[in-house]
Protein backbone atom coordinates (compact mmCIF):
# COMPACT_ATOMS: atom_id res chain seq x y z
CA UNK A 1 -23.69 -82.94 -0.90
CA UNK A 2 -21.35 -80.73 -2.61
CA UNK A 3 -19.06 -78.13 -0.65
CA UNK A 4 -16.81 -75.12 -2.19
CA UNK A 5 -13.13 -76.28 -1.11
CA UNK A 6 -10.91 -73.78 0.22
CA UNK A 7 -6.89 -74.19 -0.42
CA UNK A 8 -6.17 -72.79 2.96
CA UNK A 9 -7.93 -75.64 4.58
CA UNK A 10 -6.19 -78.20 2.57
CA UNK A 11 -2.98 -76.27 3.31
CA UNK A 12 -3.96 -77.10 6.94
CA UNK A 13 -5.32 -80.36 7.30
CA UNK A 14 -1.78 -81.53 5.21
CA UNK A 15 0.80 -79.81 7.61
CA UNK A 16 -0.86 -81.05 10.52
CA UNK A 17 -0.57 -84.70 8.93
CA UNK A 18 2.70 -84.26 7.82
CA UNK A 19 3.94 -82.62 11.15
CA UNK A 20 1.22 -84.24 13.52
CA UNK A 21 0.03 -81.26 15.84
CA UNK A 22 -0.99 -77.78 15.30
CA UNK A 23 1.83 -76.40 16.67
CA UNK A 24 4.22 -77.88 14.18
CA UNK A 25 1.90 -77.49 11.54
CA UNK A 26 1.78 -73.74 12.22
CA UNK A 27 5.62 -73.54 11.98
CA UNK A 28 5.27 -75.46 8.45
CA UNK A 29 3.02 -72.70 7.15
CA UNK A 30 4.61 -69.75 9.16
CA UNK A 31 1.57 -68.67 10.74
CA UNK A 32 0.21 -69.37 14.31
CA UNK A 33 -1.03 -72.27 16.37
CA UNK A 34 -4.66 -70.99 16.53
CA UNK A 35 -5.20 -69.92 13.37
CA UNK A 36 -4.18 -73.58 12.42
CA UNK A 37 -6.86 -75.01 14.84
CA UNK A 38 -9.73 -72.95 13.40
CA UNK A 39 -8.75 -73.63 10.07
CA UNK A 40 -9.29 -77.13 10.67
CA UNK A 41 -12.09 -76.94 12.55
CA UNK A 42 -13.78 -75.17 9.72
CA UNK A 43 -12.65 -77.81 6.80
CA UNK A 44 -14.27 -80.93 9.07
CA UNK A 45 -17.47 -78.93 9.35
CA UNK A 46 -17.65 -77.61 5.78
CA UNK A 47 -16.70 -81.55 4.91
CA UNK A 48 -18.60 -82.89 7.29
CA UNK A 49 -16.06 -85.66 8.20
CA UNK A 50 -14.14 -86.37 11.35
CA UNK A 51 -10.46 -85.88 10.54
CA UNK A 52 -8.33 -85.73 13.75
CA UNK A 53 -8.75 -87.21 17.36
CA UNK A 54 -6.74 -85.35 19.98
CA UNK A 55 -4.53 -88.22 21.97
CA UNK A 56 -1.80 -86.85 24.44
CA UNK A 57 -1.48 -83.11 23.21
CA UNK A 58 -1.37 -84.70 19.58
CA UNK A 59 -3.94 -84.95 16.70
CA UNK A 60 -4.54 -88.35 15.72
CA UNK A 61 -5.81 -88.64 11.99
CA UNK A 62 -9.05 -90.79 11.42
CA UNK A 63 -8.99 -93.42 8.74
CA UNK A 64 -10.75 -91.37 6.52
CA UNK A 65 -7.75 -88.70 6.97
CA UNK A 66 -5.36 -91.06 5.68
CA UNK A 67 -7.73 -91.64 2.72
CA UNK A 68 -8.01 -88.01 1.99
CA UNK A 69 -4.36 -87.10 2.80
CA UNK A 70 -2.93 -89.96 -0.07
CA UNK A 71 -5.47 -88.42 -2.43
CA UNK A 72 -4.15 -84.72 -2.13
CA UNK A 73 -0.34 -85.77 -1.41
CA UNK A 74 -0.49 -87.14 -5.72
CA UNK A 75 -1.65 -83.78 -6.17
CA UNK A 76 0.80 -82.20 -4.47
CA UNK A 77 3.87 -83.90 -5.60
CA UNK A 78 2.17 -83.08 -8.89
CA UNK A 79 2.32 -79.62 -8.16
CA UNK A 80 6.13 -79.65 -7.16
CA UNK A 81 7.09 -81.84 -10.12
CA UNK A 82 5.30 -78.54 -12.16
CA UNK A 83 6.76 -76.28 -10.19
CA UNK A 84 10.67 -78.26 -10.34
CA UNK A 85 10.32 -78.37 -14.43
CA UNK A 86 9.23 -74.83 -14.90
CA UNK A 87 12.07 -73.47 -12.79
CA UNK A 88 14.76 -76.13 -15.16
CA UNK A 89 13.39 -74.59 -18.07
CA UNK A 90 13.29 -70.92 -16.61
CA UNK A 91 16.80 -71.88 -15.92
CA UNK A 92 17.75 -73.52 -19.00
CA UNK A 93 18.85 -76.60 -16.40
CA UNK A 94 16.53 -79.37 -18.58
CA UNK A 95 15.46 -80.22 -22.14
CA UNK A 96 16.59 -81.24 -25.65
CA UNK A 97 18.38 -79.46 -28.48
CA UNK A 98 17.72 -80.76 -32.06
CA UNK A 99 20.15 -79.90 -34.50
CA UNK A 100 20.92 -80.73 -37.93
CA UNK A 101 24.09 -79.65 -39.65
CA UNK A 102 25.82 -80.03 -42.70
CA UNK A 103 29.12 -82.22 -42.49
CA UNK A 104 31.50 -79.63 -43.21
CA UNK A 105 29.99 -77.71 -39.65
CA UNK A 106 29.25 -81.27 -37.99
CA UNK A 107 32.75 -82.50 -38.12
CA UNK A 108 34.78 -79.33 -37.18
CA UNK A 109 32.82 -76.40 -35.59
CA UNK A 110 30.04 -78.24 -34.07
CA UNK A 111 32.01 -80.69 -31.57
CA UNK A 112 33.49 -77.28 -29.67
CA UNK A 113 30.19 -75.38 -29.88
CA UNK A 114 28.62 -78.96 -27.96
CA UNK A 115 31.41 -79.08 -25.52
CA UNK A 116 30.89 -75.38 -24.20
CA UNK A 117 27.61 -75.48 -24.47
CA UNK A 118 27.59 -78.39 -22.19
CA UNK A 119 30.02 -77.40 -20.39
CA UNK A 120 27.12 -74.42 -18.67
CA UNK A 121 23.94 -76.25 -19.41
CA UNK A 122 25.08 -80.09 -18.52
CA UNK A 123 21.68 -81.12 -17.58
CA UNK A 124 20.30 -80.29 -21.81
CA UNK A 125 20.64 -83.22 -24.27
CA UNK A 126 21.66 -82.00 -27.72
CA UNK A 127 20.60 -84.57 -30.77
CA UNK A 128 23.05 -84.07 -33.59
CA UNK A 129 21.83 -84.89 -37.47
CA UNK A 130 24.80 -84.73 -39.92
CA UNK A 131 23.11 -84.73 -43.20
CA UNK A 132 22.72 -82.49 -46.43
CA UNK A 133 21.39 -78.94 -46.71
CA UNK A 134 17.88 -79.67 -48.08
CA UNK A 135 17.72 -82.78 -45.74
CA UNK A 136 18.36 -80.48 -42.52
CA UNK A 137 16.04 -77.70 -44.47
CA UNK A 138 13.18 -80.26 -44.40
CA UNK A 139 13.44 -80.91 -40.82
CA UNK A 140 13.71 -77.64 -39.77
CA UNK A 141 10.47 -76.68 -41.69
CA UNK A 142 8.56 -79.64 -40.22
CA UNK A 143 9.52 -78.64 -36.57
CA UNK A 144 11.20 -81.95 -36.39
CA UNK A 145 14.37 -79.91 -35.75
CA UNK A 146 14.85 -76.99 -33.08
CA UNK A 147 17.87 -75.55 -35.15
CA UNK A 148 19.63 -76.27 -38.74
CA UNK A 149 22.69 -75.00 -40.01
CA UNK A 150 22.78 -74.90 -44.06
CA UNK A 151 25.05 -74.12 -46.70
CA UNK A 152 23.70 -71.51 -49.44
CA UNK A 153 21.81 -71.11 -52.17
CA UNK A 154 19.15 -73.87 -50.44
CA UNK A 155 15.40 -73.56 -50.82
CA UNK A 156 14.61 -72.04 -47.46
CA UNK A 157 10.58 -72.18 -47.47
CA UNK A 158 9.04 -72.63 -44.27
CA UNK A 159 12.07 -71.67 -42.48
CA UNK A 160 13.34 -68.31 -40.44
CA UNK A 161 16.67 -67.71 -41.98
CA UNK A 162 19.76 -65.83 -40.13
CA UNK A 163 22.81 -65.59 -41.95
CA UNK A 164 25.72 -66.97 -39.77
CA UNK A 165 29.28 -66.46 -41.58
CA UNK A 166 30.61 -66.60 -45.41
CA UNK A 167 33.70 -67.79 -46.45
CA UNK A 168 35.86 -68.63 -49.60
CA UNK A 169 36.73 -72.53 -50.24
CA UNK A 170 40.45 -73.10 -50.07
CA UNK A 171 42.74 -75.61 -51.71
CA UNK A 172 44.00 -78.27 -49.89
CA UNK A 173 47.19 -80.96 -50.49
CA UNK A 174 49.87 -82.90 -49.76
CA UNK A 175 52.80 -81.38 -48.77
CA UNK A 176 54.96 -82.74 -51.34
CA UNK A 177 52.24 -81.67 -54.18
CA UNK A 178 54.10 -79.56 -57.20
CA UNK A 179 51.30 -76.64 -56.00
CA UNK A 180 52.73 -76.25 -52.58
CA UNK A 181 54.73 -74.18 -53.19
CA UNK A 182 52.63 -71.75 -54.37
CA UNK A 183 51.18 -68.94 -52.25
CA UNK A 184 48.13 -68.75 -53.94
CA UNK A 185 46.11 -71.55 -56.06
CA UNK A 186 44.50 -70.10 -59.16
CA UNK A 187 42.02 -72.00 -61.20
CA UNK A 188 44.40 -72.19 -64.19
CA UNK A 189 46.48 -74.34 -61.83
CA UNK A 190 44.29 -77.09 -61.55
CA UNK A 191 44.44 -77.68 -65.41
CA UNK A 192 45.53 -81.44 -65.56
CA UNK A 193 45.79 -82.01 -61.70
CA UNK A 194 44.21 -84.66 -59.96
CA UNK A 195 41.12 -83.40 -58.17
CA UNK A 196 38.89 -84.71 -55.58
CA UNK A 197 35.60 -83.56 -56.06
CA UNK A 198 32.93 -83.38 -52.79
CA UNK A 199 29.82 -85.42 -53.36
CA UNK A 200 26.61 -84.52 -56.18
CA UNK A 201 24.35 -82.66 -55.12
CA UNK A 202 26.67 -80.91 -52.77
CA UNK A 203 26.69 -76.89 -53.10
CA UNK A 204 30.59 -76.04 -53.25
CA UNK A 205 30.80 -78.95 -55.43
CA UNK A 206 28.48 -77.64 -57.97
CA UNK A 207 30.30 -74.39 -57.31
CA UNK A 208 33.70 -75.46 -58.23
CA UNK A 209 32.15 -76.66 -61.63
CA UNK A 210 30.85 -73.65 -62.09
CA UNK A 211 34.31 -72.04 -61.57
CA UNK A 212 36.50 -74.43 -63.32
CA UNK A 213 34.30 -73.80 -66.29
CA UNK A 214 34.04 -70.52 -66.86
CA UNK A 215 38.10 -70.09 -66.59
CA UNK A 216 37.84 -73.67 -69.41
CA UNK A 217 40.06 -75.60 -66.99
CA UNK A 218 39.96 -79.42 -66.98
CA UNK A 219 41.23 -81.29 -64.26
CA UNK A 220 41.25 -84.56 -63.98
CA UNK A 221 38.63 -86.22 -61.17
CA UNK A 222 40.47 -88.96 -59.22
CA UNK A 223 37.93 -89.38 -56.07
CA UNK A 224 34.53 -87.93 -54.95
CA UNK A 225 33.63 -88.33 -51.49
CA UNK A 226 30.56 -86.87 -49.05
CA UNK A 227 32.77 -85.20 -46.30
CA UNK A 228 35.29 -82.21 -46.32
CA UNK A 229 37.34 -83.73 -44.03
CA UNK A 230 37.74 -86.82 -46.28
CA UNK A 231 38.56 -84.89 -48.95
CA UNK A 232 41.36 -83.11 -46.82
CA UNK A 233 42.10 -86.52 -45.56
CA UNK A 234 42.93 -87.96 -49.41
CA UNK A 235 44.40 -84.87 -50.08
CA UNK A 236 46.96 -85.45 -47.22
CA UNK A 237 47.67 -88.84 -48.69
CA UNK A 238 48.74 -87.69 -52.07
CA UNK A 239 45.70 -88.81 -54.11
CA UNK A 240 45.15 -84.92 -55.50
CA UNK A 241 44.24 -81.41 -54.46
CA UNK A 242 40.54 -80.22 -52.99
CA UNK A 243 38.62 -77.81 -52.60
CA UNK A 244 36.96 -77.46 -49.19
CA UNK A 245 35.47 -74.92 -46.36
CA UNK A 246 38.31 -73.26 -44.47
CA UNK A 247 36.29 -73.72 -41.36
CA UNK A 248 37.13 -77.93 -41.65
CA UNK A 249 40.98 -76.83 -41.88
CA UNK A 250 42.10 -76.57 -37.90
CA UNK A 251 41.83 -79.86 -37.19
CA UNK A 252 44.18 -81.49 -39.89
CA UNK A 253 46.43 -78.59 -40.15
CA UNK A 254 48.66 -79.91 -37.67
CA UNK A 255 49.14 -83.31 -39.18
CA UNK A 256 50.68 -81.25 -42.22
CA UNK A 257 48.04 -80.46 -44.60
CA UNK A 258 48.97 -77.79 -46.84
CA UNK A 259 46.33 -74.84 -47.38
CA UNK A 260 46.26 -72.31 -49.63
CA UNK A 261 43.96 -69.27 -51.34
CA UNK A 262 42.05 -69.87 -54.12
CA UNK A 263 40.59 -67.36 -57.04
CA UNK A 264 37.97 -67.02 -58.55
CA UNK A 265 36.84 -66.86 -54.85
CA UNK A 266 34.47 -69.64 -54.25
CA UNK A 267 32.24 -68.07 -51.28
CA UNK A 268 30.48 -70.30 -48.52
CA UNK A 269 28.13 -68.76 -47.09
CA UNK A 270 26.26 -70.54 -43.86
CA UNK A 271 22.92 -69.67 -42.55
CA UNK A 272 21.08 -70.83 -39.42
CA UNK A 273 17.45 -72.08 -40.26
CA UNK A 274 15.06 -72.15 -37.25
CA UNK A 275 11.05 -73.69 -38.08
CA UNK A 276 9.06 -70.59 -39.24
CA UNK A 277 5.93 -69.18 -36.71
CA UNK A 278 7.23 -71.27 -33.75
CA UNK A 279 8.48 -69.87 -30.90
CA UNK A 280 12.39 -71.33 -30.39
CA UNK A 281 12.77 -72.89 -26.82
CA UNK A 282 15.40 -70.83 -24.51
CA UNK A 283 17.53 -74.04 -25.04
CA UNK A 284 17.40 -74.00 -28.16
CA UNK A 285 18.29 -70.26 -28.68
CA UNK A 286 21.29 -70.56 -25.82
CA UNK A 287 22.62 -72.77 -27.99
CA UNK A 288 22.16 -70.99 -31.17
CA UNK A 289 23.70 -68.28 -28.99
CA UNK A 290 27.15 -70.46 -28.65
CA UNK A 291 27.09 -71.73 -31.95
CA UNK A 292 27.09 -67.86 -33.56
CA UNK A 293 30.03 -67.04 -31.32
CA UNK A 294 32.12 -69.89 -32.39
CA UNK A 295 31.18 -69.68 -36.47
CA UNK A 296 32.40 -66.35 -35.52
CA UNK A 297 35.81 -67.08 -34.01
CA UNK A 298 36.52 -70.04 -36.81
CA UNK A 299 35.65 -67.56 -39.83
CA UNK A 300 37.91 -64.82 -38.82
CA UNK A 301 41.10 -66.63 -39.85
CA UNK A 302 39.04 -68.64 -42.35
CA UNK A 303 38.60 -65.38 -44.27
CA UNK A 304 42.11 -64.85 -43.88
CA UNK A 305 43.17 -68.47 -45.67
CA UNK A 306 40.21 -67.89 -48.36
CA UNK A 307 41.27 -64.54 -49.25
């Protein structure tokens, strides 16, 4: 025999097990003790089962209470466990960031834009991905990534592209280099100096070449190496000059690296790749939201070093 349930019922029959007379159970669902009663009296006809005895002013549940009463408690704390994530998320209080980032952003920009992010959303994991532009262009486009932060010219297909900041490289060295004394490195400079060169495949790297070339300067490569920073790093040591992203420099100027302009201007420009025809996940833009804020604030003097 089948019977059309009704949620008010069920609303019933659970406050008065939960709170064990009508009374109470009334109080649980702000309405009154009679309108409580009849409510249960019309779920045990429409069920046709007994569910309460009345023992000393209080409503005793029958076995077959308890049965039903485990049954819809699952659903319930179902329900709230629903109800508990979709008011995290409304609330950006639960979930995971994916990002992927090219070094030269992962080792100097990125740690600060984590740390404030954090800082308001503690309860969101962010997953970090230091790799190469086409490698965090990949994952971007296969949705394995929420957000990716590239260095141009990178094939972009299957990505939305926003352009974040663009900068000119700067030369970097030892403070006891012959150049640093100079206000201003120019190409010519570098003709016969020791350089260290980022890694192949690399875009400033293959826009350096380009540079060097066309003014027919020859330097002379001493060290390649993957990250900025280790560039800057060998550079610090005396090993040769480099040509990096200004937005790397704050965290070894201190330790007395010396900086300087270079021309031909070598721009940098970053872009922020999100997966194209997916919706990104409020997360996921919040943080996009503090990372474009602090590209901002580390490219305004950048600009100023590069120019």
């Amino acid at each position: 025999m089948s019977f059309a349930l009704n949620h008010r019922h069920i609303e019933a029959f659970r406050a008065v097990m939960i709170r064990g007379t009508a009374t109470e159970a009334a109080a649980m669902l702000h309405t009154s003790q009679p309108v409580v009663s009849k409510l249960i009296s019309r779920f045990q006809a429409t069920s046709g089962l007994k569910l309460f005895e009345l023992r000393k002013s209080r409503l005793v549940p029958t076995p077959e209470a308890r049965v039903l009463f485990n049954m819809i408690e699952r659903s319930y704390i179902g329900l709230e466990q629903i109800g508990r994530t979709i008011a995290e998320l409304r609330g950006i209080n639960a979930g995971l960031v994916q990002v992927g980032c090219i070094p030269s952003v992962g080792m100097a920009v990125l740690p600060q834009v984590v740390h404030a992010f954090t800082q308001q959303h503690p309860a969101v994991q962010v997953h970090i991905d230091t790799v190469g532009s086409n490698l965090v262009r990949d994952s971007v486009a296969s949705g394995r990534l929420d957000l990716g932060i590239v260095m141009k010219p990178v094939d972009t297909a299957g990505t939305q592209v926003e352009p974040l900041a663009t900068v000119n490289a700067v030369c970097v060295m030892s403070p006891h280099h012959p150049l640093a004394g100079k206000r201003t490195i120019r190409a010519k400079d570098l003709q016969g100096q020791a350089l260290i060169s980022s890694g192949r495949g690399d875009g400033l790297r293959d826009s350096v070449e380009k540079a060097l070339a066309a003014e027919g300067v020859e330097p002379v490569r001493v060290a390649e190496t993957t990250y900025a920073i280790t560039v800057c790093l060998l550079a610090l040591q005396g090993v040769g000059v480099g040509l990096v992203s200004p937005l790397v420099i704050p965290a070894l100027a201190q330790a007395g690296l010396v900086v300087r302009p270079f021309t031909p201007h070598i721009p940098i420009e970053l872009a922020l790749l999100t997966p194209q025809g997916q919706p990104t996940s409020r997360a996921a833009e919040a943080f996009a939201g503090f990372l474009r804020a602090s590209i901002a604030v580390s490219a305004a003097p950048a600009k100023r070093q590069g120019s």
